[in-house]
C-alpha atoms as a PDB file:
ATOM      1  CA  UNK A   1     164.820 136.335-129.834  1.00  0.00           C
ATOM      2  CA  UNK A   2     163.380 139.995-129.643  1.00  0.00           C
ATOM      3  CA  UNK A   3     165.812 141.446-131.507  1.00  0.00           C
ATOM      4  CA  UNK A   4     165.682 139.221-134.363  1.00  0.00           C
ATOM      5  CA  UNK A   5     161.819 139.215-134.384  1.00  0.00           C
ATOM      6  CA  UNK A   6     161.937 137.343-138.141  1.00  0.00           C
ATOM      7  CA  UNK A   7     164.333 134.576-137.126  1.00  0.00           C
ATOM      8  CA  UNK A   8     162.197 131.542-136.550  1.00  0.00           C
ATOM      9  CA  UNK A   9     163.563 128.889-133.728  1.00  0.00           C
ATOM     10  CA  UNK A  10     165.123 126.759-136.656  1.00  0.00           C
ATOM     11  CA  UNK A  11     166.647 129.343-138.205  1.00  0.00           C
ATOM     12  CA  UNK A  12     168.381 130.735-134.599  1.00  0.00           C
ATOM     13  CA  UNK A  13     169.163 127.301-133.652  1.00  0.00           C
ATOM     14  CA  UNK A  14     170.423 126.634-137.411  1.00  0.00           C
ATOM     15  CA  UNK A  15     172.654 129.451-137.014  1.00  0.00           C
ATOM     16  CA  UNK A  16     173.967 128.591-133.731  1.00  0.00           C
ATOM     17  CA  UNK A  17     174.823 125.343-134.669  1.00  0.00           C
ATOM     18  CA  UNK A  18     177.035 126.968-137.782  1.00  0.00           C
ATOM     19  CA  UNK A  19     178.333 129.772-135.607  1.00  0.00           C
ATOM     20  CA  UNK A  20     180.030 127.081-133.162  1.00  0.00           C
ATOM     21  CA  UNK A  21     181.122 124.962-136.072  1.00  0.00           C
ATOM     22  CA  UNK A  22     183.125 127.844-137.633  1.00  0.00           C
ATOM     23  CA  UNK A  23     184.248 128.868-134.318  1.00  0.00           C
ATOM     24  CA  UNK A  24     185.537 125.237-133.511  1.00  0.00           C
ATOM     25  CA  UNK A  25     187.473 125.153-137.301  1.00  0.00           C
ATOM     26  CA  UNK A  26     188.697 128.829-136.210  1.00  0.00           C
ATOM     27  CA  UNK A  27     190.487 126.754-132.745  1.00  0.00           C
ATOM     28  CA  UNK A  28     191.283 123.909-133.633  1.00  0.00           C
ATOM     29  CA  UNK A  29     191.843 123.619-137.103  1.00  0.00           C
ATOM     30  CA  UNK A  30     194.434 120.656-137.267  1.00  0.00           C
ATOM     31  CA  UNK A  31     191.511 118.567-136.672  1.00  0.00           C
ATOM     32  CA  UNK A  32     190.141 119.691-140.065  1.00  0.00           C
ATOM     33  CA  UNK A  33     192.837 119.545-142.172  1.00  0.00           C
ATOM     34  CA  UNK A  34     193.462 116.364-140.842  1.00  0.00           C
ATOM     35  CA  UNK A  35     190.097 115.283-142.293  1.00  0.00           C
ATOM     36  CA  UNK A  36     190.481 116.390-145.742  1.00  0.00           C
ATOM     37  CA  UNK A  37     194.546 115.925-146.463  1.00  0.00           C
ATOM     38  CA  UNK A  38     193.954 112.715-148.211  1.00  0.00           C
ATOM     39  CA  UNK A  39     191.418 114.219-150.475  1.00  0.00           C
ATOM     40  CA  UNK A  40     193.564 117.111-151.227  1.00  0.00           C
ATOM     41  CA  UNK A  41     196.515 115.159-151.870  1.00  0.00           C
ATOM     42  CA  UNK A  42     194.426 112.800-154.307  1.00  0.00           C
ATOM     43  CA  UNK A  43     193.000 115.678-156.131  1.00  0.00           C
ATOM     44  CA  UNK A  44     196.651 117.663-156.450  1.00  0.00           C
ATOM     45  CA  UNK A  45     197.968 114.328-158.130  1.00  0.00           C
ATOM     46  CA  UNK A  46     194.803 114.723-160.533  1.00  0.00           C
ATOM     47  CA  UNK A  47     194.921 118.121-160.993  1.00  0.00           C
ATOM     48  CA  UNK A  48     199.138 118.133-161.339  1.00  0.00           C
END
């Protein structure tokens, strides 16, 4: 953390926690979609 001398340890740990999260969704994606397709589908038969 000397680099980033204004990143508190909540705010490193905050973005490490997002970093891996994006970087898991960037690999394995399926497991995302898989998630939300019912949504989606519900809100194209809304939507039209």
């Amino acid at each position: 953390m000397r680099h980033i001398p204004d990143l508190s340890r909540a705010e490193f740990a905050a973005v490490g926690v997002l970093s891996s999260g994006i970087l898991l969704v960037g690999i394995f994606p399926t497991a995302v979609l898989g998630l939300i397709s019912s949504s989606v589908r519900q809100l194209s038969k809304v939507v039209g």
